[in-house]
Protein backbone atom coordinates (compact mmCIF):
# COMPACT_ATOMS: atom_id res chain seq x y z
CA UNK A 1 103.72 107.55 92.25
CA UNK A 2 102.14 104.66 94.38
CA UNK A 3 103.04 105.33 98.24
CA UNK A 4 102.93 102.50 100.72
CA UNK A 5 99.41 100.75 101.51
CA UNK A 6 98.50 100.99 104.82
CA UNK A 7 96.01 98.17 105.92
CA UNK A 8 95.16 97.89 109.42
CA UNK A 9 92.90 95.02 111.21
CA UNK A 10 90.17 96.17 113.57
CA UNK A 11 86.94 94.24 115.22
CA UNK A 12 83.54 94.99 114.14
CA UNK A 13 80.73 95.87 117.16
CA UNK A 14 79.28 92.55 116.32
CA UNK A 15 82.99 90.68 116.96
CA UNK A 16 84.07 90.00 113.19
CA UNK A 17 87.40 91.25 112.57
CA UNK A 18 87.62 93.71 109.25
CA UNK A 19 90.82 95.06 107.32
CA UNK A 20 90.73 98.46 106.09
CA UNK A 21 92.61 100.67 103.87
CA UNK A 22 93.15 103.60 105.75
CA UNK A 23 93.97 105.74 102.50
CA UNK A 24 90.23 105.53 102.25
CA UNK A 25 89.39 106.87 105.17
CA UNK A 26 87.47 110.35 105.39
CA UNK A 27 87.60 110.49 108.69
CA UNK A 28 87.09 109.07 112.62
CA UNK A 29 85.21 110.00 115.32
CA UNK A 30 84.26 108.25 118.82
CA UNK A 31 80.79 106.60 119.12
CA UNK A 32 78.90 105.00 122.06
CA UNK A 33 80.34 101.10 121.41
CA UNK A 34 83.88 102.31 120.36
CA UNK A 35 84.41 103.96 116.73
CA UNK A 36 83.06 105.34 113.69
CA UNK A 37 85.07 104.99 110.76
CA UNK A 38 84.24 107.22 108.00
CA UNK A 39 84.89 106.70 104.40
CA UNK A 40 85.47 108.91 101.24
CA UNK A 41 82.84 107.27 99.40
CA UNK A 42 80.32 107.71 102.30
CA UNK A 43 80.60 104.08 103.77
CA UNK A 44 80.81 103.72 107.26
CA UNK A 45 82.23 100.87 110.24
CA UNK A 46 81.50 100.83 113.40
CA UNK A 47 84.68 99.35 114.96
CA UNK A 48 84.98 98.04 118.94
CA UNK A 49 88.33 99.37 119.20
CA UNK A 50 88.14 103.24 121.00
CA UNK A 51 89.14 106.18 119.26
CA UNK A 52 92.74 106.53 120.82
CA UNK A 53 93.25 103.52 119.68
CA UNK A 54 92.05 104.11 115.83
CA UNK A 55 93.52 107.90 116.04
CA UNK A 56 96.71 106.06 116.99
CA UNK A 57 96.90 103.81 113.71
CA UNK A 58 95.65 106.82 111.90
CA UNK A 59 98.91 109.39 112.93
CA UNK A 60 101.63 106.79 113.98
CA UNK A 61 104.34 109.92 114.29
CA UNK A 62 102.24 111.03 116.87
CA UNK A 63 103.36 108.38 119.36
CA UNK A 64 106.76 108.93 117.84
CA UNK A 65 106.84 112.48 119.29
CA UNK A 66 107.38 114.59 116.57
């Protein structure tokens, strides 16, 4: 069963904006310019937006509280 694609719409260091699938992300960790986003197949963006505000997209029920 096909869940629900999640496609969210960050900025790129040099300004560009770029949509990504975050089913395909590995993972995300915080760089020196904002974020590095991590992918399954071994790609890699390095976004402006921080980490809080990546993480945030990442687990939306944790601004929900639960």
């Amino acid at each position: 069963m096909e869940g629900n694609l999640m496609i969210a719409e960050f900025t790129l260091n040099d300004g560009n904006p770029v949509s990504i699938n975050m089913d395909q992300v590995d993972y995300v960790q915080p760089s020196d310019d904002g974020t590095l986003v991590v992918f399954a197949d071994g790609r890699h963006l390095e976004l402006q937006e921080s980490y809080d505000a990546v993480a945030e997209v990442l687990n939306p029920e944790r601004q929900a509280g639960c």
